[in-house]
Protein backbone atom coordinates (compact mmCIF):
# COMPACT_ATOMS: atom_id res chain seq x y z
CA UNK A 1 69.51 58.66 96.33
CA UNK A 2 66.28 56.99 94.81
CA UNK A 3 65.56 57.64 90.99
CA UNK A 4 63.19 59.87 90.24
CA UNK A 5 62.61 58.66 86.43
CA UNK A 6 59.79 56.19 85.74
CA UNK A 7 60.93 52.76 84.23
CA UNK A 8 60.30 52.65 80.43
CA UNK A 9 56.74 50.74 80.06
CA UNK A 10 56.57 46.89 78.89
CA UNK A 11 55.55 47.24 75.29
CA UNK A 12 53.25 44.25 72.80
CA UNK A 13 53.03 44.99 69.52
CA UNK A 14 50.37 42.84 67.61
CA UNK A 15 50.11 42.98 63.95
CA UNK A 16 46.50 41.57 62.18
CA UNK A 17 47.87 39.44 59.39
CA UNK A 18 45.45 36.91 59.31
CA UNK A 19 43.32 37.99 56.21
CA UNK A 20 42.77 36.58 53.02
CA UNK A 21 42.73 39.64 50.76
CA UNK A 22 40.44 37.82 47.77
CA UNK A 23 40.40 40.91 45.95
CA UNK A 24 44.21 40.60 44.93
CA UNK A 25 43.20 37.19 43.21
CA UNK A 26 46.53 36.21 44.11
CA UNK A 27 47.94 32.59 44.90
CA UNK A 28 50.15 34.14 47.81
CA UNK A 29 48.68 36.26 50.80
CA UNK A 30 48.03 39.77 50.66
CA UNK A 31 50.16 40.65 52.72
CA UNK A 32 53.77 39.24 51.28
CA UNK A 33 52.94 40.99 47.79
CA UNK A 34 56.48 43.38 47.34
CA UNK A 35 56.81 47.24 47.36
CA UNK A 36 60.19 48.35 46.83
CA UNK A 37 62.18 46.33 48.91
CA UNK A 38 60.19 44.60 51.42
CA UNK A 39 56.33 42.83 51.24
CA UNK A 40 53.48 44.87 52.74
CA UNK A 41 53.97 43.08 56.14
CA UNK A 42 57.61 43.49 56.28
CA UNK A 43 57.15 47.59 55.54
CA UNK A 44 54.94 47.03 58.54
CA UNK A 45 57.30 45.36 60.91
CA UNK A 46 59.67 47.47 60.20
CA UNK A 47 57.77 50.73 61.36
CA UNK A 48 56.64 48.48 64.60
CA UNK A 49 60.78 48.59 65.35
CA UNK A 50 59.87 52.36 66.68
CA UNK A 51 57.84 50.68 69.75
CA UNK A 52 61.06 49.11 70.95
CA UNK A 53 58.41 46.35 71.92
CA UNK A 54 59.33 43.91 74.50
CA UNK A 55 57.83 41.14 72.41
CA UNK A 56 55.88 41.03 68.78
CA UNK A 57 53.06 39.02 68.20
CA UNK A 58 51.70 38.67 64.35
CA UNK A 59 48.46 36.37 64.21
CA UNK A 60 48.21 34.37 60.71
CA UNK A 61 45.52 32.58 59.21
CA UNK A 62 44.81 32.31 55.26
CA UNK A 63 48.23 30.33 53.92
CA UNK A 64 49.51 31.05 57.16
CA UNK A 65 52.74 28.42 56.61
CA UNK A 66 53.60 31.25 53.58
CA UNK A 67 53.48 33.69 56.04
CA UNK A 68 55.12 31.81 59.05
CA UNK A 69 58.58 31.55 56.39
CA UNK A 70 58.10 34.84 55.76
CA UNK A 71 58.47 35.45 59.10
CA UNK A 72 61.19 33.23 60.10
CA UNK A 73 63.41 35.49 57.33
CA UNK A 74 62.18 39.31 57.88
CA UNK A 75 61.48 38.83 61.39
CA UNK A 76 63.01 35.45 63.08
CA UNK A 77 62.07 37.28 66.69
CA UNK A 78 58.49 37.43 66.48
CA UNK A 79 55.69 35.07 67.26
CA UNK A 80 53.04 33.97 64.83
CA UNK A 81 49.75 33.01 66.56
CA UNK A 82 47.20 31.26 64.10
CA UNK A 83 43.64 32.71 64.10
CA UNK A 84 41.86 29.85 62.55
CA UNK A 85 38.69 31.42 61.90
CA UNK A 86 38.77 34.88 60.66
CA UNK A 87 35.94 36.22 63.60
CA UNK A 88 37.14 39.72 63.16
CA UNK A 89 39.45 42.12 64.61
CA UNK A 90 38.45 41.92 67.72
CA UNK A 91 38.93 37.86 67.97
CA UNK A 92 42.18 37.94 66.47
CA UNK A 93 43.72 40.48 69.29
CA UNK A 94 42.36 38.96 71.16
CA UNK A 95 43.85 35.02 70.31
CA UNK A 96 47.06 37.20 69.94
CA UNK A 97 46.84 37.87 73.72
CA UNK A 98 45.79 34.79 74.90
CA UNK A 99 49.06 33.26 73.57
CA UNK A 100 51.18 36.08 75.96
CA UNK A 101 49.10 35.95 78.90
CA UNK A 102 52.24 38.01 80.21
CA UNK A 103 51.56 40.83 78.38
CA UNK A 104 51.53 44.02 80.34
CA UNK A 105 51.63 47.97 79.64
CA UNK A 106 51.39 49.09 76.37
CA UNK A 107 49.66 47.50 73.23
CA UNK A 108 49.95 48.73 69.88
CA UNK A 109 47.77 46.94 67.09
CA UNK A 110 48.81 47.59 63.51
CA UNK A 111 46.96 46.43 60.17
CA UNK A 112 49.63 44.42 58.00
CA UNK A 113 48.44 46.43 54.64
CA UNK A 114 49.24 49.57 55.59
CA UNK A 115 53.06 49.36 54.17
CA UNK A 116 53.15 53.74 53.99
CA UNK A 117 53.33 54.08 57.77
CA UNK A 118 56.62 55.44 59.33
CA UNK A 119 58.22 54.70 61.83
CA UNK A 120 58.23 58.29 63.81
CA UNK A 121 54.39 58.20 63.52
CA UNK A 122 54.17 54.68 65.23
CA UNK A 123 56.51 56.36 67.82
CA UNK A 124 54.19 59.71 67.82
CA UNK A 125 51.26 57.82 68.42
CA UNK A 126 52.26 55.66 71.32
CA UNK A 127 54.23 58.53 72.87
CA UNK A 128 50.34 60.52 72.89
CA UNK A 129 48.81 57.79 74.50
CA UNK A 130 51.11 57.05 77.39
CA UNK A 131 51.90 60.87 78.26
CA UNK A 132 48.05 60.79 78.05
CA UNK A 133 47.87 57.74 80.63
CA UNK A 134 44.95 56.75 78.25
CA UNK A 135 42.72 53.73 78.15
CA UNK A 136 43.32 53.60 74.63
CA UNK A 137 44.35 56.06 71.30
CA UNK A 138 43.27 55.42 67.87
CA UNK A 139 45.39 56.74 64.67
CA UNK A 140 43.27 58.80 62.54
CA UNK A 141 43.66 60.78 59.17
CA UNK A 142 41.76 63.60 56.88
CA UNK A 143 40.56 62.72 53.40
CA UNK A 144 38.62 63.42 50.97
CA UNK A 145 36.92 60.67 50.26
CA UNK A 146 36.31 58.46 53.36
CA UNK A 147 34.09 55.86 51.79
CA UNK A 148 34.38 52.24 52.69
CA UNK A 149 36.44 53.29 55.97
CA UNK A 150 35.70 53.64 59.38
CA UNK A 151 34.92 57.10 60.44
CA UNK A 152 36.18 58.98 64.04
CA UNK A 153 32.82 60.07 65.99
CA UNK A 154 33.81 62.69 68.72
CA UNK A 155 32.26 64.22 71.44
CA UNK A 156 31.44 67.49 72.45
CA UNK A 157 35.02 67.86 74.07
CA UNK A 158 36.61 66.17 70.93
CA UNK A 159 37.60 63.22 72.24
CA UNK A 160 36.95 59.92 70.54
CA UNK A 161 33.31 58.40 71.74
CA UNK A 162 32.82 55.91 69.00
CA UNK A 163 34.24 54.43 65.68
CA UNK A 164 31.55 53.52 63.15
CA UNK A 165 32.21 50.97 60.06
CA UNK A 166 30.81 52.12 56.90
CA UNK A 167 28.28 49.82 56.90
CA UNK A 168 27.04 50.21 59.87
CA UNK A 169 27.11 54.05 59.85
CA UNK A 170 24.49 56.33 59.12
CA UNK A 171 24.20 59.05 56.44
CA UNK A 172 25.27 61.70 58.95
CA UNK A 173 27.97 59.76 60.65
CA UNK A 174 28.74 58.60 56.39
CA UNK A 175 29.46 62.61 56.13
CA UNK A 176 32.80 62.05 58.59
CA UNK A 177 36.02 62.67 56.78
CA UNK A 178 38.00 61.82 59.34
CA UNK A 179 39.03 58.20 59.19
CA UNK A 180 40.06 55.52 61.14
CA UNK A 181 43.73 53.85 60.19
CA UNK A 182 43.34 51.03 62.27
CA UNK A 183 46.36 51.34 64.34
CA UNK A 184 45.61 51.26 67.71
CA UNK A 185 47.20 51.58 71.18
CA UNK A 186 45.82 50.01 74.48
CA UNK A 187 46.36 49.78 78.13
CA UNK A 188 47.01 45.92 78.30
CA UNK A 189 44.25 45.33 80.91
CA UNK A 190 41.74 47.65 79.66
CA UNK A 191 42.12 45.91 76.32
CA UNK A 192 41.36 42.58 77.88
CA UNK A 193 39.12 43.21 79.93
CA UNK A 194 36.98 44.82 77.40
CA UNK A 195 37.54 42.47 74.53
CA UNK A 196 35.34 39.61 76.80
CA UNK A 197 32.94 41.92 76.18
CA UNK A 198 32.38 42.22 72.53
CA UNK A 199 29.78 40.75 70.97
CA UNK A 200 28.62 40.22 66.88
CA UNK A 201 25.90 42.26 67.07
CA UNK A 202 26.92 44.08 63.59
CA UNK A 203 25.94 43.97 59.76
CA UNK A 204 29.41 41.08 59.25
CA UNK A 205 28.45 39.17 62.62
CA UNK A 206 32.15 39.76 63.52
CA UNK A 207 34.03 40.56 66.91
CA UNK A 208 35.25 44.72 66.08
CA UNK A 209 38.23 45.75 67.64
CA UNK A 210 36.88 49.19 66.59
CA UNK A 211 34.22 48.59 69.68
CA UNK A 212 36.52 48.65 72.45
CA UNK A 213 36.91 52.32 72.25
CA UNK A 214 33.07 52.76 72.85
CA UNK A 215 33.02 50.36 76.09
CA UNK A 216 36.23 51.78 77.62
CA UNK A 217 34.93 55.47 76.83
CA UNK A 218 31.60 54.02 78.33
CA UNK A 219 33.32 53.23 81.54
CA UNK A 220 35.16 56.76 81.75
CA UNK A 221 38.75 55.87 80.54
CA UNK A 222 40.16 58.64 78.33
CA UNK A 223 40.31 57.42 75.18
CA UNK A 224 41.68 59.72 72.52
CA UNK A 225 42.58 60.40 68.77
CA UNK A 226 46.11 61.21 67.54
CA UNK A 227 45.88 63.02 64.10
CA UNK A 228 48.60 61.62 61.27
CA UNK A 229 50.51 64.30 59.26
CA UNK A 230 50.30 62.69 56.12
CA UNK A 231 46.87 60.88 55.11
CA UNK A 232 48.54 59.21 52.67
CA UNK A 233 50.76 56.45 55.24
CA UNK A 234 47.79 55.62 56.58
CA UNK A 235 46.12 53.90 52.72
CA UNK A 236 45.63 50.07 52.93
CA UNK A 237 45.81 47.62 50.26
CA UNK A 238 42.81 45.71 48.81
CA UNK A 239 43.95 44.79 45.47
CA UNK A 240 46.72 45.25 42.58
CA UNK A 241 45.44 49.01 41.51
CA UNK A 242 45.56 49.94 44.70
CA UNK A 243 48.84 48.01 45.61
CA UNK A 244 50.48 49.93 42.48
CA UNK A 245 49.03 53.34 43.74
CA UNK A 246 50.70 52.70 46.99
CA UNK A 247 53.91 51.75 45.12
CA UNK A 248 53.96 54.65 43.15
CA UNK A 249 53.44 56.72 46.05
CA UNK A 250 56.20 55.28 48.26
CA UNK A 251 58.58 55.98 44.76
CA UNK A 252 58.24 59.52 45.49
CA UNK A 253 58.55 59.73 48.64
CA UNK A 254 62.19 57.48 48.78
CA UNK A 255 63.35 59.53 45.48
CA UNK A 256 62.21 63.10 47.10
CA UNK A 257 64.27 61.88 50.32
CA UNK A 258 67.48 60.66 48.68
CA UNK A 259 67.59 63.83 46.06
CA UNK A 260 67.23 65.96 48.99
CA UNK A 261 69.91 64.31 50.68
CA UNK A 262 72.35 64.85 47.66
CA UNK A 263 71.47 62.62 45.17
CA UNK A 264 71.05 63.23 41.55
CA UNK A 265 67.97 61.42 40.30
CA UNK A 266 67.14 63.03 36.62
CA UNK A 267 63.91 61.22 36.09
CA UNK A 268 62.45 60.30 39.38
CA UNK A 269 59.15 58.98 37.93
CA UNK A 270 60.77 56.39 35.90
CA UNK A 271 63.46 55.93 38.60
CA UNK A 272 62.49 52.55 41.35
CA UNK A 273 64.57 52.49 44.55
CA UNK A 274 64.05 50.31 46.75
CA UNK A 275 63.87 51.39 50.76
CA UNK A 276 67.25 48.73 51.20
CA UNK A 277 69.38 50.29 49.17
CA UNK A 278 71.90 52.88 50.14
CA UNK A 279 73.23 55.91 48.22
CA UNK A 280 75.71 58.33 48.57
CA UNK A 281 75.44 62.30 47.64
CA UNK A 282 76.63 63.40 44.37
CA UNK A 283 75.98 60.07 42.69
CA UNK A 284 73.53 59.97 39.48
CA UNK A 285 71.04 58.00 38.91
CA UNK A 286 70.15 58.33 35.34
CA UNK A 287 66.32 57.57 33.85
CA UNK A 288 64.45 54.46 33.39
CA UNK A 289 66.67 53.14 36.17
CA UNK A 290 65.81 50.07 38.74
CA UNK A 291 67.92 49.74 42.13
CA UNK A 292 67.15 46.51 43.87
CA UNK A 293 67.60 44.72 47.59
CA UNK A 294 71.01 45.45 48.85
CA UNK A 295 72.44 47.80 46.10
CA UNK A 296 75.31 50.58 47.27
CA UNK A 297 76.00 53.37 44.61
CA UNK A 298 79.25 55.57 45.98
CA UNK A 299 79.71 59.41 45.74
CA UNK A 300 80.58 60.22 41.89
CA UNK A 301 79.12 56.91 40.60
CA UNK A 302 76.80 57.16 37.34
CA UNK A 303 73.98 54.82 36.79
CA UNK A 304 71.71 54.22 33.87
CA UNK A 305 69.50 54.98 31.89
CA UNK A 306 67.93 51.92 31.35
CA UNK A 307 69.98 49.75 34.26
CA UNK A 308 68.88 47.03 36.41
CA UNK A 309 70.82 46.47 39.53
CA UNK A 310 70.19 44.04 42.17
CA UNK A 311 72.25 43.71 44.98
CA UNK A 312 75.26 45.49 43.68
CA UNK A 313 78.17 47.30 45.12
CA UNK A 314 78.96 50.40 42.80
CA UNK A 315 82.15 51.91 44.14
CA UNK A 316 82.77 55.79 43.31
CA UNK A 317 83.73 56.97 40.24
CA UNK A 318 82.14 54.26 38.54
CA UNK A 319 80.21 54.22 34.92
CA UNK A 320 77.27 51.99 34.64
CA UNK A 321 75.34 52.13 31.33
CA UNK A 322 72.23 50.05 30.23
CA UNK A 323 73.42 46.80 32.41
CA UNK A 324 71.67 44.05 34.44
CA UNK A 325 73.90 43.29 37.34
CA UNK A 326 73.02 41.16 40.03
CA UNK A 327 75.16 40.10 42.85
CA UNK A 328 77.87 42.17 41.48
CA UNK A 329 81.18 44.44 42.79
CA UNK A 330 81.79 46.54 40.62
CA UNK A 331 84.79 48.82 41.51
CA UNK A 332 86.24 52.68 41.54
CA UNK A 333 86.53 54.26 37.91
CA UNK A 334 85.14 51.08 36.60
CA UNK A 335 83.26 51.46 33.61
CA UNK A 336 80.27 48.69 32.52
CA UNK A 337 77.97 48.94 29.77
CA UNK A 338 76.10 49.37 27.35
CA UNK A 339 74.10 45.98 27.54
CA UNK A 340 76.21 44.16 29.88
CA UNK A 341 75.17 41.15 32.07
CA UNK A 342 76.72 40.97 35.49
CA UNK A 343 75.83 37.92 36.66
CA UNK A 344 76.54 36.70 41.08
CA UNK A 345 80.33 36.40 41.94
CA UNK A 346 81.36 39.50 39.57
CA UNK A 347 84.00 41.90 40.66
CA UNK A 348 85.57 44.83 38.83
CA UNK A 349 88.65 45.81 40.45
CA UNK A 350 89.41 49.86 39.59
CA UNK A 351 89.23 51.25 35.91
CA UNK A 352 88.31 48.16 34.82
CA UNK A 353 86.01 48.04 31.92
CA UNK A 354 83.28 45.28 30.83
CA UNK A 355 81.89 46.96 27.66
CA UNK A 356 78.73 46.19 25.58
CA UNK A 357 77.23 43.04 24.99
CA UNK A 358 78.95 41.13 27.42
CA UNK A 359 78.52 38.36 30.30
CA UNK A 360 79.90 38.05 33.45
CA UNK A 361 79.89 35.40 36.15
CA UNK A 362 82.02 34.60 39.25
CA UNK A 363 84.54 36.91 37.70
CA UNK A 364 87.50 38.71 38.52
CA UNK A 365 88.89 41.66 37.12
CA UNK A 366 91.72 43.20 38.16
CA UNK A 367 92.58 47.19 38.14
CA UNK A 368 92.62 48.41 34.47
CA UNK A 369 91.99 44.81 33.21
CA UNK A 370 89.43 44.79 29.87
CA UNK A 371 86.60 42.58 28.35
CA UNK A 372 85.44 45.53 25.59
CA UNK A 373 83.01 43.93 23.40
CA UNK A 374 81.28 40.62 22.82
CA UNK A 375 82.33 38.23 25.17
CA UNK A 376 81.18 35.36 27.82
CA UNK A 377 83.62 35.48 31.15
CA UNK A 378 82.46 32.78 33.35
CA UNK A 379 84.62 31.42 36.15
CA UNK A 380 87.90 33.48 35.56
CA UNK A 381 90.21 35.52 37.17
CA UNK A 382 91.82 38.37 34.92
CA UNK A 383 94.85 40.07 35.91
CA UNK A 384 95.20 43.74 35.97
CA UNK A 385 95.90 45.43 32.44
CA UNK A 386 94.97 42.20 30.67
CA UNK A 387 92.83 43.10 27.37
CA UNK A 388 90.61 40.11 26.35
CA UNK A 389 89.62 40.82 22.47
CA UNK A 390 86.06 40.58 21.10
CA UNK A 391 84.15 37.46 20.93
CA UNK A 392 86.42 35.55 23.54
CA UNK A 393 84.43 33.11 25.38
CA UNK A 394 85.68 31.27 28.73
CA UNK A 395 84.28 27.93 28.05
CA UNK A 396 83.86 27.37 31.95
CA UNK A 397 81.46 24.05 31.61
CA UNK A 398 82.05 20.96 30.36
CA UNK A 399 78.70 19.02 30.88
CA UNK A 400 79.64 17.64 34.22
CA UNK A 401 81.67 20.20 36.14
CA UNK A 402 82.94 24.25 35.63
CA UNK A 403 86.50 24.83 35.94
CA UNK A 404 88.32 27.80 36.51
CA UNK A 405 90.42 29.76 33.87
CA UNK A 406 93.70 32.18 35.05
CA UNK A 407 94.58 35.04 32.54
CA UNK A 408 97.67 36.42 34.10
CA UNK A 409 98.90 40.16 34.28
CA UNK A 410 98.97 42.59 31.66
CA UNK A 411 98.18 39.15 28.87
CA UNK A 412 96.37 39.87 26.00
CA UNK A 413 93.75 37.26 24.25
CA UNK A 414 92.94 38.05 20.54
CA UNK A 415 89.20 38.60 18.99
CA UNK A 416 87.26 35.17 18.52
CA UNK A 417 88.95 33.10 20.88
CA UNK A 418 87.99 29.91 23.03
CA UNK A 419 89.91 29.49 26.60
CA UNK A 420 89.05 26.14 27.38
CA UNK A 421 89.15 25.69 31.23
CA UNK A 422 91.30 24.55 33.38
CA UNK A 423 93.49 26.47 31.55
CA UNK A 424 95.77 29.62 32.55
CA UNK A 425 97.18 32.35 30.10
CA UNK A 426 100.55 33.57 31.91
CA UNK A 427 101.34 37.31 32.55
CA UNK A 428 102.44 38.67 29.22
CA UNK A 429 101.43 36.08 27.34
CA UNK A 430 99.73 36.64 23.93
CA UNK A 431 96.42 34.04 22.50
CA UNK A 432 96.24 34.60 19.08
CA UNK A 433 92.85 35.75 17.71
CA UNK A 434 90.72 32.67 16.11
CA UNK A 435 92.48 30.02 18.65
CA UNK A 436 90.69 27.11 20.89
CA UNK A 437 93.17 27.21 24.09
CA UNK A 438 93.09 23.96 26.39
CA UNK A 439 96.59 24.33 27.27
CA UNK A 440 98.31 26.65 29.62
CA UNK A 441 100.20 29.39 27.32
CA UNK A 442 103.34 30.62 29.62
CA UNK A 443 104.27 33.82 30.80
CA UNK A 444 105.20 36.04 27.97
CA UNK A 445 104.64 33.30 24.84
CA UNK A 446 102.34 33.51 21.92
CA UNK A 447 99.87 30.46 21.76
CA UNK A 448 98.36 29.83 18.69
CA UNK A 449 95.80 27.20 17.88
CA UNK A 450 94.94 27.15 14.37
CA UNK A 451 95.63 25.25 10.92
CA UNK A 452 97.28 27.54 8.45
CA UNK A 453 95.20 29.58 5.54
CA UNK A 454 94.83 27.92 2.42
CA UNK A 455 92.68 29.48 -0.57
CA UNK A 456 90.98 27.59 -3.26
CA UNK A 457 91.01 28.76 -6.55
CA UNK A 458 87.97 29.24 -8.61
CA UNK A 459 86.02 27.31 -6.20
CA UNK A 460 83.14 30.26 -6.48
CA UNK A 461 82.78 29.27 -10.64
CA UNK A 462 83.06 25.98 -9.91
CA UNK A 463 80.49 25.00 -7.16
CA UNK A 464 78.02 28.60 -7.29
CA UNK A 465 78.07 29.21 -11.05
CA UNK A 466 75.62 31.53 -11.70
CA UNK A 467 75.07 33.19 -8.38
CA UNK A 468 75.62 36.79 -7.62
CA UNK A 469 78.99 35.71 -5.96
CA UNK A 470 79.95 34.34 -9.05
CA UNK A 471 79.18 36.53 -11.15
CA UNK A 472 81.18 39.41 -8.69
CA UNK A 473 84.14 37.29 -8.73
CA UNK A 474 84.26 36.93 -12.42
CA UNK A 475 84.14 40.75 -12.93
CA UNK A 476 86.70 41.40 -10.27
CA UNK A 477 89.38 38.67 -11.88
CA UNK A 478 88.81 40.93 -15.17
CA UNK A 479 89.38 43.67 -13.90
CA UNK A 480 92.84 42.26 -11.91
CA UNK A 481 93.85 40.34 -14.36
CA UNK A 482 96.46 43.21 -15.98
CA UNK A 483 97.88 43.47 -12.30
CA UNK A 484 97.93 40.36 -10.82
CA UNK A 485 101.67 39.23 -10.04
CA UNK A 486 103.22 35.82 -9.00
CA UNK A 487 102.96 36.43 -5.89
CA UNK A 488 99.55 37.14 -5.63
CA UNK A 489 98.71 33.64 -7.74
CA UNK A 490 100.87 31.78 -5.07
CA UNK A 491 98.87 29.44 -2.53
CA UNK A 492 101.43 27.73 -0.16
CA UNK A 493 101.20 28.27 3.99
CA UNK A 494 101.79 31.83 5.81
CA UNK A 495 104.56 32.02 7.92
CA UNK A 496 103.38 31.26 11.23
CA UNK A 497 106.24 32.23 13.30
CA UNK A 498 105.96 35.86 14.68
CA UNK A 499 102.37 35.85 13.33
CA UNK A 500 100.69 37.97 16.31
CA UNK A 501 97.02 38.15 17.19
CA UNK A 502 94.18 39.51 14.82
């Protein structure tokens, strides 16, 4: 039996990313400025997935080797097509479709500064115009204040008869609140045909895409308007104030999405997710909060205030206070903060704890392992329930190469100590607090590296007379003298066997 269902139409998308944008004073395009996550023409791209287009064409121009790498990493499967000259709108779809001469069907146009745009309304919009079977259909919004935009002119039936510039519009037509968004979709031919008939005959001496609608409506090809919901996804970009409106704007609309889906955001306008990152419900994210490229924050997790994360796992149960992390795992229970540095290559294995003030990099912890206060942990592995005391640093680098230091199982390393790598502290093996370790200490033994205590007496009268320490010491030897024993006026080594860590 024959199908009955009509084969899915051949789809082009063509985004216009060709412009200069001089108002953002910028030494990179307009266009690959960031906004949460992605660059204006990446937000774009990624709404243009919705057309399920059989082939993507972007056309370049200004610094258009910026935007062809740019490409080659958001969006390896389309084609950049360079327009040269920037001869308007009209020239630049219509270079875009002289490069895919096999373009056929359906062609949807998008504006590469309009980063707000969703995805469903892309898919809206084209799904209008080819239940329609229309020459072409034109996105178009309600504002208040249309000025410097292209206004909607209807006819008597409603339907799209002409799109005016502001410049070129009158003070009646000037009076139009309804706006052109400058997304576009096109019958393939139509749009071909009728861009060899364009001309410059305008105030810029430009081709206008805009003008197509007028000729095809001319020649009696429905052309209509499809209204979006929101104003607001269809704002461009012409410089920084407007670029940090639009970021502020997309802020509350990712926030308002992921608190309705279950997560706790306690101060959404000083909280910045970006659209990459994933959440799960009845995690926190605390105030003053940043949560960068690929970050993952688990059901039960707590983040912030005041924390920076950037591409970081943060598995559930997990406590992260006041900490930059980038590149980081950091693991169930774990607990990080306040003012740690998680630097690529960290991982927290469960209850784990990096505490305040402290550095990590290409580090291992293992489950209920600790680094509480005050230390560097570079290139180390650190077995579960190992304690590392305060001020410890893992001197990783030795000018020409980083080694790797091993702190074994349930070991414990005393306040103020150097591990000097390659080196490996065994499981159950104790570092005693001051020491400079460069050689392996084995499994349950006590390595200490450090000459024994002597005192000097009267060294304070003899080389600071007459400074405040002096004069301290003098009336604290008065005051013991009565009391002082042999013992206490004895000066010869401590006992350094069984002498444990600080």
């Amino acid at each position: 039996m024959e199908s009955r269902v009509s084969p899915a139409p051949s789809r082009t998308v063509v985004v216009l990313a060709a412009g200069e944008g001089k108002r953002m004073r910028s030494a990179i395009p307009k266009m690959l400025h960031p906004l949460l996550g992605r660059t204006l023409l990446g937000h774009v791209l990624h709404a243009a997935e919705a057309v399920q287009a059989v082939r993507t064409v972007v056309v370049v121009g200004h610094k258009a080797d910026q935007v062809r790498a740019h490409l080659a990493e958001v969006s390896p499967g389309a084609m950049p097509v360079l327009q040269a000259e920037q001869n308007g709108t009209g020239h630049a779809v219509r270079i875009a479709l002289d490069a895919i001469p096999e373009a056929v069907g359906t062609v949807v146009v998008l504006n590469a500064d309009v980063p707000l745009l969703r995805p469903e309304t892309v898919e809206a919009l084209v799904a209008a115009h080819e239940s329609g079977s229309r020459g072409a259909t034109v996105l178009a919004a309600e504002v208040p204040d249309p000025t410097g935009l292209g206004r909607i002119v209807r006819d008597a039936a409603g339907n799209l008869e002409r799109i005016v510039e502001q410049r070129d519009a009158s003070a009646e037509v000037r009076a139009i609140r309804e706006i052109n968004a400058g997304i576009y979709v096109f019958d393939a031919a139509l749009l071909r045909g009728a861009l060899g008939k364009l001309t410059t005959d305008n105030d810029q001496g430009e081709e206008y895409l805009t003008d197509v609608f007028a000729l095809l409506a001319t020649d009696g090809h429905a052309v209509g308007v499809h209204v979006a919901g929101d104003a607001r996804e269809t704002l461009g970009c012409n410089d920084r104030a407007e670029l940090a409106h639009l970021r502020g704007l997309l802020r509350e609309r990712v926030n308002t999405a992921w608190m309705r889906s279950g997560v706790s955001i306690l101060d959404p306008a000083t909280t910045w997710i970006d659209v990459t990152v994933t959440l799960e419900p009845d995690c926190v994210i605390d105030q003053n909060s940043q949560l960068q490229g690929v970050t993952t924050v688990a059901a039960g997790a707590v983040v912030g205030p005041d924390t920076t994360l950037v591409d970081t796992v943060v598995a559930e149960g997990a406590t992260v206070l006041r900490v930059h992390s980038i590149g980081a795992e950091i693991g169930p229970d774990a607990s990080v903060g306040p003012f740690s540095y998680l630097r690529p290559g960290t991982r927290l294995g469960r209850k784990s704890k990096v505490g305040g003030f402290v550095e990590t990099k290409n580090a291992e912890l293992g489950a209920g392992a600790k680094v509480p206060h005050l230390s560097y942990v570079g290139d180390a592995t650190i077995g579960p329930k190992s304690n590392i005391g305060a001020g410890t640093i893992f001197a990783n680098y030795d000018g020409v190469r980083k080694s790797h230091t091993t702190v074994g199982e349930a070991a414990f390393v005393g306040s103020d100590s150097v591990l000097i790598a390659p080196v490996e502290i065994g499981p159950g093996a104790y570092v005693a607090a001051g020491s400079a370790v460069s050689k392996d200490v084995p499994a349950g033994n006590l390595g200490v590296v450090r000459a024994p205590q002597r005192n000097i007496e009267g060294w304070v009268a003899r080389k600071r007379p007459g400074t405040v320490s002096a004069e301290a010491a003098e009336r604290a030897e008065v005051k013991a003298e009565p009391s002082r024993s042999v013992s206490e006026l004895s000066h010869g080594e401590p006992n350094i066997e069984g002498e444990g860590p600080a």
